[in-house]
C-alpha atoms as a PDB file:
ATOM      1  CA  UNK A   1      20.412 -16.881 -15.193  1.00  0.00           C
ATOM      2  CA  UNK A   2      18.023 -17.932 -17.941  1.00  0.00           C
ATOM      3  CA  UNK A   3      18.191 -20.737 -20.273  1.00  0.00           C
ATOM      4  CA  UNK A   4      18.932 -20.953 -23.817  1.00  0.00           C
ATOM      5  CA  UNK A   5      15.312 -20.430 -26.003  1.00  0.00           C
ATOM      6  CA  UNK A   6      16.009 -21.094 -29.240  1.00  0.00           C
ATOM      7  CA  UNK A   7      13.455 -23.448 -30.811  1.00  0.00           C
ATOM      8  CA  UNK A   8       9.733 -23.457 -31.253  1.00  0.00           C
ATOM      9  CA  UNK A   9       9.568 -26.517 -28.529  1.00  0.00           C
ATOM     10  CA  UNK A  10      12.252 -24.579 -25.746  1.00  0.00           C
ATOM     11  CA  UNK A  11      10.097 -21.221 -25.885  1.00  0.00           C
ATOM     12  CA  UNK A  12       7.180 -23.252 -24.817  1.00  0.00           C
ATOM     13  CA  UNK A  13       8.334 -24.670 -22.176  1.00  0.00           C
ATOM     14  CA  UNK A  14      10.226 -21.600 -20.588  1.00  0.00           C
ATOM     15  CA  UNK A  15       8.979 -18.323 -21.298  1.00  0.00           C
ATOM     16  CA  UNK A  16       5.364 -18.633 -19.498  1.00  0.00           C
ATOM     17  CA  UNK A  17       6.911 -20.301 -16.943  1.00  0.00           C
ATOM     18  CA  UNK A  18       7.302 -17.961 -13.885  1.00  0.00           C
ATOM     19  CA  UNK A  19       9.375 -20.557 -12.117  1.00  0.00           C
ATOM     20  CA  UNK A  20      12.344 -19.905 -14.772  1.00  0.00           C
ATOM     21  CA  UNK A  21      11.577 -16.545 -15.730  1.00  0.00           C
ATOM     22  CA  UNK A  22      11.522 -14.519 -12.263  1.00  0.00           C
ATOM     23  CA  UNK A  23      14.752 -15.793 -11.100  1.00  0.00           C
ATOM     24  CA  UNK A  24      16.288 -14.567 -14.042  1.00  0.00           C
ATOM     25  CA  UNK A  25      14.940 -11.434 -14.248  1.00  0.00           C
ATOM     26  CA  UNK A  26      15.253 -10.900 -10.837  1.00  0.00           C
ATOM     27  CA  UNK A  27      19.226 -11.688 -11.161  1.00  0.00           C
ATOM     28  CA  UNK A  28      19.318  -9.199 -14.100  1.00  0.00           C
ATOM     29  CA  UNK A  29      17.798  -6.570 -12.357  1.00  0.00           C
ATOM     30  CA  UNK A  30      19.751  -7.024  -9.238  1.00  0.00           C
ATOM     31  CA  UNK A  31      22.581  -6.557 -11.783  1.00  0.00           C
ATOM     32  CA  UNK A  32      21.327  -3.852 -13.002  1.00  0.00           C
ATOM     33  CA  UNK A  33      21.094  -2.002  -9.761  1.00  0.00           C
ATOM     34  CA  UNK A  34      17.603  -2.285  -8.895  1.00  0.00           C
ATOM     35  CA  UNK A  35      17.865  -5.824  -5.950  1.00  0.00           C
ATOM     36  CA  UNK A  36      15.054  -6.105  -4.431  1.00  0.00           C
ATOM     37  CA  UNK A  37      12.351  -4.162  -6.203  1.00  0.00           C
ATOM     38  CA  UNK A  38       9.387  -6.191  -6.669  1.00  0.00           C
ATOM     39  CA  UNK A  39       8.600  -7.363  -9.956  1.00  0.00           C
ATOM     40  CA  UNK A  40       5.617  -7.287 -11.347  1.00  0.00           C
ATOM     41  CA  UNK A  41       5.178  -9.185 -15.349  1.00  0.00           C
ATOM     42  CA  UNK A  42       2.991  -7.758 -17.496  1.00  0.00           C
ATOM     43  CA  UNK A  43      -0.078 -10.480 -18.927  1.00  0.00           C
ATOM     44  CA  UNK A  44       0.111  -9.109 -22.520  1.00  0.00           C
ATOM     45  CA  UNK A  45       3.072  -9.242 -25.184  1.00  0.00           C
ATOM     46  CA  UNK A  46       4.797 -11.250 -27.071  1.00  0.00           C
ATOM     47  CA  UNK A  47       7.967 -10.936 -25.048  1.00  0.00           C
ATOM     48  CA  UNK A  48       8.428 -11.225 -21.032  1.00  0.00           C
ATOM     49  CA  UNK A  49       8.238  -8.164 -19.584  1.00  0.00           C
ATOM     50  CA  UNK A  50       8.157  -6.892 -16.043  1.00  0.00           C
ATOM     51  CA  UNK A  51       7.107  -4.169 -14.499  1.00  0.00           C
ATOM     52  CA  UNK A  52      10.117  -3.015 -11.597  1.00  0.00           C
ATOM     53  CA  UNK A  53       8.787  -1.134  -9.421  1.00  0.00           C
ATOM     54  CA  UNK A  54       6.973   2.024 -10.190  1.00  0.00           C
ATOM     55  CA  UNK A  55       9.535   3.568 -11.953  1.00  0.00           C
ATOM     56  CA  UNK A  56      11.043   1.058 -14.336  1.00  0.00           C
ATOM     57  CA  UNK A  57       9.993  -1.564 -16.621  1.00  0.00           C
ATOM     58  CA  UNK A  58      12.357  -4.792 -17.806  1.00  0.00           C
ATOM     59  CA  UNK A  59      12.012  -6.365 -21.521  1.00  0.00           C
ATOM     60  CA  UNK A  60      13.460  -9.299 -22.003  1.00  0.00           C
ATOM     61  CA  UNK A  61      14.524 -11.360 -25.649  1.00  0.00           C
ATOM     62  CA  UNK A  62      15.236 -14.783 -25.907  1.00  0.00           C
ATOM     63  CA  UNK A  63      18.039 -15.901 -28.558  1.00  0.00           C
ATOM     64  CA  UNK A  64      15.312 -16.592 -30.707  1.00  0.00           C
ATOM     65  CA  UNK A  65      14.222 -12.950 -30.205  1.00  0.00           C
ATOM     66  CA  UNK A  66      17.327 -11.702 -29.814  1.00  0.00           C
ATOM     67  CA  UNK A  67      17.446  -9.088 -32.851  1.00  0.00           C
ATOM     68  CA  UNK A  68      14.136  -7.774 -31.633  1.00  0.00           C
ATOM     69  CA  UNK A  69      15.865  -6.579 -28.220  1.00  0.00           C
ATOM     70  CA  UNK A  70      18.504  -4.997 -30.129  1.00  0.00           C
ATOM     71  CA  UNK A  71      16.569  -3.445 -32.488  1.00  0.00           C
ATOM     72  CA  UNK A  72      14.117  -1.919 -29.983  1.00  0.00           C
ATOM     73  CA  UNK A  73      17.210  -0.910 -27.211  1.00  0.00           C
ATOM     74  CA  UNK A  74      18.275   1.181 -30.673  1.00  0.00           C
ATOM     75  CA  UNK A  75      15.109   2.409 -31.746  1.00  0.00           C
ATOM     76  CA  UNK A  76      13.936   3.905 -28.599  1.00  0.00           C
ATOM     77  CA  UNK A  77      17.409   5.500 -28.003  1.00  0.00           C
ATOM     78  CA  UNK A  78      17.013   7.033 -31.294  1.00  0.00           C
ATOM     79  CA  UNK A  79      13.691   8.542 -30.216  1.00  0.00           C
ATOM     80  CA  UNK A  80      14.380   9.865 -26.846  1.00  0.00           C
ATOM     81  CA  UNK A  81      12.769  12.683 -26.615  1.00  0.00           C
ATOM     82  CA  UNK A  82      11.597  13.209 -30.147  1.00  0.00           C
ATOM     83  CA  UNK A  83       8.216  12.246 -30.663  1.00  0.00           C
ATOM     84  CA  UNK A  84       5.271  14.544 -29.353  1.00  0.00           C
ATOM     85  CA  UNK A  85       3.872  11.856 -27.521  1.00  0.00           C
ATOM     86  CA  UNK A  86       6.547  10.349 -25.063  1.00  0.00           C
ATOM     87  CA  UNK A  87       7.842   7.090 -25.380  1.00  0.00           C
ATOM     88  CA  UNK A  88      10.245   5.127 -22.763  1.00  0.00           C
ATOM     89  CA  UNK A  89      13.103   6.607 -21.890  1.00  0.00           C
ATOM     90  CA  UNK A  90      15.987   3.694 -22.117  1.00  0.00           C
ATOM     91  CA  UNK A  91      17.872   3.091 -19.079  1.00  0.00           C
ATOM     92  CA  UNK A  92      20.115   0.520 -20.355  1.00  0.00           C
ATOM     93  CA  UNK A  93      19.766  -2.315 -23.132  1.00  0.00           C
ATOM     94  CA  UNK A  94      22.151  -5.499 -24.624  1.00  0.00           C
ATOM     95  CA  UNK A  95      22.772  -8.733 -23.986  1.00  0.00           C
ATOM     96  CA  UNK A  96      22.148 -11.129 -20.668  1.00  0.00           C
ATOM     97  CA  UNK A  97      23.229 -14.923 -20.525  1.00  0.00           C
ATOM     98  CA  UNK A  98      22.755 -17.788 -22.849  1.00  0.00           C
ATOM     99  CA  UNK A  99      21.855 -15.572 -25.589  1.00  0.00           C
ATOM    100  CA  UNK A 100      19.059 -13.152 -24.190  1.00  0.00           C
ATOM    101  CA  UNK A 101      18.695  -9.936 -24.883  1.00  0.00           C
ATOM    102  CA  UNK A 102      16.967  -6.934 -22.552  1.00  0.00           C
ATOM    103  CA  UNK A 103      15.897  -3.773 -22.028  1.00  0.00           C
ATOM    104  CA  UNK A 104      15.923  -1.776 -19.195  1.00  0.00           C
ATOM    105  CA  UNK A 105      13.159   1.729 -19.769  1.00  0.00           C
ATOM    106  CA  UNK A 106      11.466   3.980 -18.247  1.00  0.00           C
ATOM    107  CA  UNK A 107       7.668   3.234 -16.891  1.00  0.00           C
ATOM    108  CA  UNK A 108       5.414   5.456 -18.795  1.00  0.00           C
ATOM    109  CA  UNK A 109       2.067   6.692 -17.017  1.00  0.00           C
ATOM    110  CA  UNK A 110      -1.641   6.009 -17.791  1.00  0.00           C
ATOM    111  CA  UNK A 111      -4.071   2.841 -18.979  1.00  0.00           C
ATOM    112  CA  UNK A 112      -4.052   1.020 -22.402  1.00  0.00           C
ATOM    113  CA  UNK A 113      -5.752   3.348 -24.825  1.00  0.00           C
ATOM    114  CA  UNK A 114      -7.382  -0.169 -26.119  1.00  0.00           C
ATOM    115  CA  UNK A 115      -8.941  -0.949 -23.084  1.00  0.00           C
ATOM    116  CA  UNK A 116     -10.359   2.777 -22.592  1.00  0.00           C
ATOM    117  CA  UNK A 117     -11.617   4.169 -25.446  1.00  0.00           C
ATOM    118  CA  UNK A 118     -14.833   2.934 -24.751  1.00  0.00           C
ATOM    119  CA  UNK A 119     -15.319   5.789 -22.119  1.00  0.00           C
ATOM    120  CA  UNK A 120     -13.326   8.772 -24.360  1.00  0.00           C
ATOM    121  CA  UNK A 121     -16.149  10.821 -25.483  1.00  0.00           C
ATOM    122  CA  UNK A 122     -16.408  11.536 -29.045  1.00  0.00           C
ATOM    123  CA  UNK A 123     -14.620  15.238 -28.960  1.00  0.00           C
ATOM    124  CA  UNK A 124     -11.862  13.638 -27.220  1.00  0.00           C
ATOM    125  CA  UNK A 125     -11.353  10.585 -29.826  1.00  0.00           C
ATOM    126  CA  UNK A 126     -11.223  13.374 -32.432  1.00  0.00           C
ATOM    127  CA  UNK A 127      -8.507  14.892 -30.699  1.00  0.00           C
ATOM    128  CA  UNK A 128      -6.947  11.788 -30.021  1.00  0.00           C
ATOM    129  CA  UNK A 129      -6.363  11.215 -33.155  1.00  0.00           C
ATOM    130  CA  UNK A 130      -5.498  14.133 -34.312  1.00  0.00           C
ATOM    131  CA  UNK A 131      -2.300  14.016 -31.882  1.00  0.00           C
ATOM    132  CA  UNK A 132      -1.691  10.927 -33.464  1.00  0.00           C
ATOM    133  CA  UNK A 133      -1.696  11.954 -36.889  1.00  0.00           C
ATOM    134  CA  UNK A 134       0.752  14.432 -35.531  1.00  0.00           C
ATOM    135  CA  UNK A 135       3.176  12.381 -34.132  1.00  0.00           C
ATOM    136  CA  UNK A 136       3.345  10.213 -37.139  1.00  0.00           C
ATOM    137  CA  UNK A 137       4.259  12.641 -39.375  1.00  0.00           C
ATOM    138  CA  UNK A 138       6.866  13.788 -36.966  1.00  0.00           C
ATOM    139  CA  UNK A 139       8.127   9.802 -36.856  1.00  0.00           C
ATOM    140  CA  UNK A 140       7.830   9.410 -40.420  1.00  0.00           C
ATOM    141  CA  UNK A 141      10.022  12.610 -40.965  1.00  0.00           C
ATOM    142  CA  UNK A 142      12.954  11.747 -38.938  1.00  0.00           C
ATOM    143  CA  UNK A 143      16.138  10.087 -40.624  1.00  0.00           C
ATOM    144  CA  UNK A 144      16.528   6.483 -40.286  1.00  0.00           C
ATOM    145  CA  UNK A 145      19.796   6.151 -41.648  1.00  0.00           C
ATOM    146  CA  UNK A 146      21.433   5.616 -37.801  1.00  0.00           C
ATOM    147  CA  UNK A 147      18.992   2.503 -37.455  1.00  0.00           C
ATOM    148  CA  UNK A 148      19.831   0.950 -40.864  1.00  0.00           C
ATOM    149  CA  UNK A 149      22.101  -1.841 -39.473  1.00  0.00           C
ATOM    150  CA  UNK A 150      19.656  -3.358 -36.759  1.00  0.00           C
ATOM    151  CA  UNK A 151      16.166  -2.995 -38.896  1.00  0.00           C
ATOM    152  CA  UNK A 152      15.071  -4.643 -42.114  1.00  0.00           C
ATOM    153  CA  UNK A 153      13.916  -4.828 -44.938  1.00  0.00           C
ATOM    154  CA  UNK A 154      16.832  -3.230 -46.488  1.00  0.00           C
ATOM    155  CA  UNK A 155      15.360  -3.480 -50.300  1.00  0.00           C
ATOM    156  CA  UNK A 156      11.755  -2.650 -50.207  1.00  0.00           C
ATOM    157  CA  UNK A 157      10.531  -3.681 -53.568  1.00  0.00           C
ATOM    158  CA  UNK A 158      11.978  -7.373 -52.424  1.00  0.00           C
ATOM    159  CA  UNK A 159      10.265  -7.337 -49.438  1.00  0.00           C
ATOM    160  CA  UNK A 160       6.908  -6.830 -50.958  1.00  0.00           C
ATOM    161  CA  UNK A 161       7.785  -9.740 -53.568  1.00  0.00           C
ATOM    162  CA  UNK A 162       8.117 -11.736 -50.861  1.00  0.00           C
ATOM    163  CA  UNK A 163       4.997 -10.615 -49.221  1.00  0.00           C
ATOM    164  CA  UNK A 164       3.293 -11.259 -52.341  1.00  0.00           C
ATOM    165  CA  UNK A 165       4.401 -14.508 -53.238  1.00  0.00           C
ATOM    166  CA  UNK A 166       3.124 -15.753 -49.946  1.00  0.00           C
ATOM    167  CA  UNK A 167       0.145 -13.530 -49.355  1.00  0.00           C
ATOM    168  CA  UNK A 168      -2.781 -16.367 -50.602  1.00  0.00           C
ATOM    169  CA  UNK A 169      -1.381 -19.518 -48.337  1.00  0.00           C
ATOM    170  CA  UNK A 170      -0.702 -16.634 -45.572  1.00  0.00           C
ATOM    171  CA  UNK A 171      -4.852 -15.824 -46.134  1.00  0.00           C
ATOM    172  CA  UNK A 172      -5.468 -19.567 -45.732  1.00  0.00           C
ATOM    173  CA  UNK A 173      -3.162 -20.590 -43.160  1.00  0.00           C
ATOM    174  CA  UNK A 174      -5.242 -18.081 -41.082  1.00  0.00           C
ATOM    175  CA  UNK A 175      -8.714 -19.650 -42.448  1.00  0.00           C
ATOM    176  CA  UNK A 176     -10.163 -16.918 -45.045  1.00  0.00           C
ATOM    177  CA  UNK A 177     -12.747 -18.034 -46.660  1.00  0.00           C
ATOM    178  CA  UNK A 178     -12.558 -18.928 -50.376  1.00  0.00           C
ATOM    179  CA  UNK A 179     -14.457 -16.352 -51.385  1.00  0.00           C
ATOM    180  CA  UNK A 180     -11.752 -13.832 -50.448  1.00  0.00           C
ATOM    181  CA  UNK A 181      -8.632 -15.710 -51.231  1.00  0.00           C
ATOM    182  CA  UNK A 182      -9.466 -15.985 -54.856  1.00  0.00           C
ATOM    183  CA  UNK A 183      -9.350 -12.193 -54.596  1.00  0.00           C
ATOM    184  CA  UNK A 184      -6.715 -11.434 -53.373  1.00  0.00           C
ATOM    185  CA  UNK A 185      -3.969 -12.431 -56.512  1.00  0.00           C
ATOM    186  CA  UNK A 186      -6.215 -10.052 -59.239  1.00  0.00           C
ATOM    187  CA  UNK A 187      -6.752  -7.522 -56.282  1.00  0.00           C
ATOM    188  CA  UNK A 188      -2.649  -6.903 -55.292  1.00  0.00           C
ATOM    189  CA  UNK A 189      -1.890  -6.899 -59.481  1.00  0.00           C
ATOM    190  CA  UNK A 190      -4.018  -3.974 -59.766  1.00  0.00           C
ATOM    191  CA  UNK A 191      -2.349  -2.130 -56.901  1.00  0.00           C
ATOM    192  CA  UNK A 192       0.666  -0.145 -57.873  1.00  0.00           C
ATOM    193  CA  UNK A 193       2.650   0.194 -54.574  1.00  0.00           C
ATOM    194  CA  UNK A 194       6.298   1.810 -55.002  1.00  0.00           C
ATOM    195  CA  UNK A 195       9.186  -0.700 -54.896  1.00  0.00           C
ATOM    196  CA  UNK A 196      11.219   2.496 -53.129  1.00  0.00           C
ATOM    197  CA  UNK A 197       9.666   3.903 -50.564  1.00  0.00           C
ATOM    198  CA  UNK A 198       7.886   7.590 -50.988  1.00  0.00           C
ATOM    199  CA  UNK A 199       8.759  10.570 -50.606  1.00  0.00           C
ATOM    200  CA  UNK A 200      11.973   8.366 -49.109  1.00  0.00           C
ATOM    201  CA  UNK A 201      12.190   5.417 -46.894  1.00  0.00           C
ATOM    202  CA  UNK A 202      10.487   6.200 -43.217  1.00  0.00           C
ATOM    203  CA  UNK A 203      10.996   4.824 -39.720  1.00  0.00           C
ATOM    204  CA  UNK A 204       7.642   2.728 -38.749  1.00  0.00           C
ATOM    205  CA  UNK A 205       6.399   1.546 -36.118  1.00  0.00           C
ATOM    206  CA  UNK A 206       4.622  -1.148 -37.724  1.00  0.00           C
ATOM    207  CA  UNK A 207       1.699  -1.715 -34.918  1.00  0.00           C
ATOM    208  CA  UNK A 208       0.359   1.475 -34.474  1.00  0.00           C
ATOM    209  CA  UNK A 209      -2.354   0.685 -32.702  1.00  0.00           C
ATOM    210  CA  UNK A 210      -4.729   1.686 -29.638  1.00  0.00           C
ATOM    211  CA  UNK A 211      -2.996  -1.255 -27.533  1.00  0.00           C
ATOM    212  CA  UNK A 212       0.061   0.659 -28.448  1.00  0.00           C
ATOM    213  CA  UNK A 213      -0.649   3.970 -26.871  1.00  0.00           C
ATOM    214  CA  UNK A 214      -1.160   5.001 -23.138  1.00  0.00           C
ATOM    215  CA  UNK A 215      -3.549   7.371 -21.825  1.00  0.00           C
ATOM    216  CA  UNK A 216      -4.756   9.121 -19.064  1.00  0.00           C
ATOM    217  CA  UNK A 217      -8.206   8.130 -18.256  1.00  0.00           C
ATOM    218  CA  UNK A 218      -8.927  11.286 -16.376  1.00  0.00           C
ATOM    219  CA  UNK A 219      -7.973  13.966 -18.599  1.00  0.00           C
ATOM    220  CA  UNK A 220      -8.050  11.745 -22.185  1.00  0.00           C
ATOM    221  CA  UNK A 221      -4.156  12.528 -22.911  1.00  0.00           C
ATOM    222  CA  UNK A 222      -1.780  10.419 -24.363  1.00  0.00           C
ATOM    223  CA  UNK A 223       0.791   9.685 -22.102  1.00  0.00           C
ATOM    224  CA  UNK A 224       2.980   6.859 -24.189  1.00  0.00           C
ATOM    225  CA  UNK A 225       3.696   4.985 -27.225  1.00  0.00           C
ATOM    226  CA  UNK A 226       5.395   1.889 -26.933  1.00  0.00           C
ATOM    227  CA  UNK A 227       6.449  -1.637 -28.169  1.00  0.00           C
ATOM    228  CA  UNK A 228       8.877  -0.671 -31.060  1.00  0.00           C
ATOM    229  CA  UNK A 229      10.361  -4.331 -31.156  1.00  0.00           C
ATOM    230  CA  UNK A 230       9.061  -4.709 -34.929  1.00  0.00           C
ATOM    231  CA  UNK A 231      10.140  -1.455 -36.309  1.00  0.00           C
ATOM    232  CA  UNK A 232      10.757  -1.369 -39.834  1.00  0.00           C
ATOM    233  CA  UNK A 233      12.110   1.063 -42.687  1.00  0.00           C
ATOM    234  CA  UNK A 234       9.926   1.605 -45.671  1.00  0.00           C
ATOM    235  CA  UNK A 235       6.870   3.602 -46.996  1.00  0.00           C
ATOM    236  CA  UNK A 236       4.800   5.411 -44.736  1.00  0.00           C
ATOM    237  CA  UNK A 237       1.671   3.972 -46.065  1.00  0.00           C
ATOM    238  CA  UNK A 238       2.486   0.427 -44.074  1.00  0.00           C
ATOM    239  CA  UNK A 239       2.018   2.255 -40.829  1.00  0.00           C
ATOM    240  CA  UNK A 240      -1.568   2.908 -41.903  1.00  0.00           C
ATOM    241  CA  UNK A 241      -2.418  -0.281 -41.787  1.00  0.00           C
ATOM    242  CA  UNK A 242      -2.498  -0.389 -37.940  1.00  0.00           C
ATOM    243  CA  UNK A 243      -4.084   3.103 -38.236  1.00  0.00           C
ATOM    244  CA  UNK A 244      -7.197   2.715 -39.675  1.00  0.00           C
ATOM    245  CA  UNK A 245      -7.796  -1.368 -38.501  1.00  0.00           C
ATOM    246  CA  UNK A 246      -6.847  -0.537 -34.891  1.00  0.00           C
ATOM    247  CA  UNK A 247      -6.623   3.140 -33.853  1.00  0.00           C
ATOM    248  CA  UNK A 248      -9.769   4.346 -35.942  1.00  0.00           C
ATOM    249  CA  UNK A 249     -11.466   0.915 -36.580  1.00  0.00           C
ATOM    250  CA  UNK A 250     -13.447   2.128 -40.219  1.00  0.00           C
ATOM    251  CA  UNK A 251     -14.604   5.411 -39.096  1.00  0.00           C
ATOM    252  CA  UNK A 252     -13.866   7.449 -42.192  1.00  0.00           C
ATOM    253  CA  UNK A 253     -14.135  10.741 -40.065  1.00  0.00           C
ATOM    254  CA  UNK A 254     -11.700  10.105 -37.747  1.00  0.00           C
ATOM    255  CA  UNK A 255      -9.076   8.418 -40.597  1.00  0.00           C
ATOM    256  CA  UNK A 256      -9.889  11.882 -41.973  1.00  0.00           C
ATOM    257  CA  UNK A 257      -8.965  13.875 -39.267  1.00  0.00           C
ATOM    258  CA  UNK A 258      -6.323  11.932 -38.442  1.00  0.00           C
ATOM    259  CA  UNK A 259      -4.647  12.160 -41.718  1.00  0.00           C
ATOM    260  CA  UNK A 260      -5.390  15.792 -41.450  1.00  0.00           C
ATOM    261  CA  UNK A 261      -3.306  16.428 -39.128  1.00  0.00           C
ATOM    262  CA  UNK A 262      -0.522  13.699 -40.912  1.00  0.00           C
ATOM    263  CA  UNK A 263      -0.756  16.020 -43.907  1.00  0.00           C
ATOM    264  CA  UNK A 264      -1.444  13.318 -46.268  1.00  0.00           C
ATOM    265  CA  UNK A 265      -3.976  10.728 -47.469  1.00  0.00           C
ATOM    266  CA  UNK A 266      -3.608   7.262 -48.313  1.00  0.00           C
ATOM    267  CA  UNK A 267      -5.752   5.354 -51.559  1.00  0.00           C
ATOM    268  CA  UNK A 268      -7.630   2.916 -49.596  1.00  0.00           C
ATOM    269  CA  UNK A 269      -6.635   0.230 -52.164  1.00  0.00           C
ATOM    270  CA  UNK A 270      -3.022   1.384 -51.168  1.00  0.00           C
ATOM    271  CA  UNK A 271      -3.586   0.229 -47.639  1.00  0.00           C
ATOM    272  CA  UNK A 272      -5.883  -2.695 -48.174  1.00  0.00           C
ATOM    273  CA  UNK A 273      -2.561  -4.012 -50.549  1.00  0.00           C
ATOM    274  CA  UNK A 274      -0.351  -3.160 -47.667  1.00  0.00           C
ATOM    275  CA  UNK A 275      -3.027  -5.273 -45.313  1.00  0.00           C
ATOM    276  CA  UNK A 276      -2.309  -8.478 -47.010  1.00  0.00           C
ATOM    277  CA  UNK A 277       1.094  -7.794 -47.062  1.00  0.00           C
ATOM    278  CA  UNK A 278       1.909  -7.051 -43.323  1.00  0.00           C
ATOM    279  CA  UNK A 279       4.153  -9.266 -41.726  1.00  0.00           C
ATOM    280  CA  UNK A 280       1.324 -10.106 -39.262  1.00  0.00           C
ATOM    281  CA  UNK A 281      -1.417  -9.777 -41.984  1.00  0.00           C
ATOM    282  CA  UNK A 282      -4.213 -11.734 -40.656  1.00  0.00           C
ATOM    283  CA  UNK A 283      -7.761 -10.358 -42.964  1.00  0.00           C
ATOM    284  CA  UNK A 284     -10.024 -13.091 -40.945  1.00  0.00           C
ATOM    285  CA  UNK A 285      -9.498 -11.782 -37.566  1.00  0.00           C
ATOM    286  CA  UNK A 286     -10.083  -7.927 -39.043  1.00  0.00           C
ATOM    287  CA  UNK A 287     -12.751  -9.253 -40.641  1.00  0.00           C
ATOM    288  CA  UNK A 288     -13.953 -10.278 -37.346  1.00  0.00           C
ATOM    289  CA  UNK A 289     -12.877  -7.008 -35.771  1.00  0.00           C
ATOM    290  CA  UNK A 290     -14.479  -4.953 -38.024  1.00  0.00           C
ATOM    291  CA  UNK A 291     -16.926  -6.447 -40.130  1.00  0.00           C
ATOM    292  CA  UNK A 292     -17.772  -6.957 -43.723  1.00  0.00           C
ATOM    293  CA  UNK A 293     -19.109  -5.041 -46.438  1.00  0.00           C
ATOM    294  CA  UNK A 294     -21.777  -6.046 -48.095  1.00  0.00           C
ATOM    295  CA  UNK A 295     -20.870  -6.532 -51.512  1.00  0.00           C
ATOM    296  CA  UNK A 296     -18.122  -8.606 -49.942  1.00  0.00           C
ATOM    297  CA  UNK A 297     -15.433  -7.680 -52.269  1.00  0.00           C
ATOM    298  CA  UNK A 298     -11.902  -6.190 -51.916  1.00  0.00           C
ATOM    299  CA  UNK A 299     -12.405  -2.889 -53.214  1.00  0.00           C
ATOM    300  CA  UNK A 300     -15.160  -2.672 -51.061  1.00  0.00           C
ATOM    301  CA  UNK A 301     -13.534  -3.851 -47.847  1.00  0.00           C
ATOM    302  CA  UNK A 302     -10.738  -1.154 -48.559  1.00  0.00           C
ATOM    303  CA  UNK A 303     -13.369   1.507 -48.904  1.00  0.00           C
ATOM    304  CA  UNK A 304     -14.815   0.703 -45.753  1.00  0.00           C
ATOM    305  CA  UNK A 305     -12.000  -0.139 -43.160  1.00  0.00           C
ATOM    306  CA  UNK A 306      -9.427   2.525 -45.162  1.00  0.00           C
ATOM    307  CA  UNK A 307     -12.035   5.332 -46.657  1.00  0.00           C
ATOM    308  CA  UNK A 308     -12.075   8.859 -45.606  1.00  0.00           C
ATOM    309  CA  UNK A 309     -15.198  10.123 -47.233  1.00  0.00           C
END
């Protein structure tokens, strides 16, 4: 059994702490059918999660979390089997005690994409990308009407007002520098974005990023796209933000090929806007990441991290 996590102060304490944690997830999986397999948790996510075995891996949600595990135990159902590029197969997913939620999937094959793209040669990046332009479009295509009742916004053109109305202290919070906060206001009025999504609203990923996607080091195939905890519904373009700041990282070639094989291309002022928008919009760590242009002005940075020239 796992305690209640609720606050700030309770999440602390109890979710890095492996003397808590394993005997929970240990009970759960016992419950689940699977006593005895060793488990193994992961060092990265936001979330707890265990590897169980080989074969399996365990998610778990606290209370505070607890719409995430829902949302992703419904997402990934949805996509069994639909995407080109495979992503976990759900074994089981709801609640556990004291208000935690989990998710019991499939363990996909291969090494974080992040962590070996270094080593993919450049032909193989090219077609790496180009798969996942693919399976974007085929994401972005499918209905999301099923998934309406467990994933947000609901009305798009409020979201972005809210978005916008905290996009400067967002900016600061994080430690921008002055220079580009005062931007940003003038630079998201002169950005028309559509307050319904187009064509129509879109399931998104959200983070679609290298750390994201699996591969095998060997051959350079994808073998996996994961983490949908933070799916959304709304315009296609959002998902672009993780596209070109973490999959192709301000190569305008590869954002081209990629969006090739999408069968569309974004404005780069389109995703720039979306940038300082996103949920977990944070423009001094890309700035970091990617580096700054040197006129050092918003139009520019969207030309560079988002341009396709």
């Amino acid at each position: 059994m796992l305690p209640p996590v609720e606050t700030d102060e309770q999440w602390d304490a109890i979710v890095p702490d492996e003397t808590i944690m394993r005997p929970g997830a240990e009970a759960l999986a016992a419950r689940l059918g699977l006593a005895g397999v060793p488990l193994t948790r992961f060092p990265d996510g936001s979330q707890p999660v265990y590897a169980v075995g080989d074969d399996h891996v365990l998610k778990l949600f606290p209370g505070a979390a607890a719409e995430d595990g829902i949302a992703e135990g419904r997402v990934l159902s949805h996509l069994q089997g639909r995407l080109p590029i495979r992503t976990p197969d759900v074994h089981a997913f709801g609640p556990y005690d004291n208000g935690w939620q989990y998710v019991l999937m499939s363990r996909l094959p291969g090494e974080n994409l992040a962590k070996t793209w270094g080593g993919v040669p450049r032909a193989d990046r090219e077609r790496l990308v180009t798969e996942i332009g693919e399976a974007l479009a085929v994401l972005h295509a499918l209905d999301p009407s099923p998934l309406q009742d467990v994933l947000g916004p609901g009305d798009w053109g409020a979201f972005l007002d809210r978005q916008r109305a905290g996009a400067v202290e967002r900016q600061r919070e994080r430690g921008l520098a002055a220079a580009w906060v005062e931007q940003i206001p003038g630079f998201l009025a002169s950005v028309p974005l559509p307050r319904t999504p187009q064509p129509g609203p879109s399931l998104l990923h959200t983070e679609v990023m290298q750390q994201h996607f699996l591969l095998d080091p060997a051959t350079h195939r994808l073998t996996g796209l994961f983490d949908f905890e933070p799916a959304m519904i709304g315009d296609r373009a959002y998902d672009f933000v993780g596209v070109g700041l973490f999959v192709t990282r301000g190569d305008p070639k590869l954002l081209a090929r990629l969006c090739a094989a999408y069968g569309h291309t974004f404005d780069p002022d389109t995703l720039l806007a979306y940038t300082l928008l996103h949920v977990y919009s944070n423009l001094p760590w890309y700035l970091r990441e990617l580096g700054t242009p040197l006129e050092g002005t918003l139009p520019a940075l969207a030309r560079a991290w988002f341009g396709t020239a």
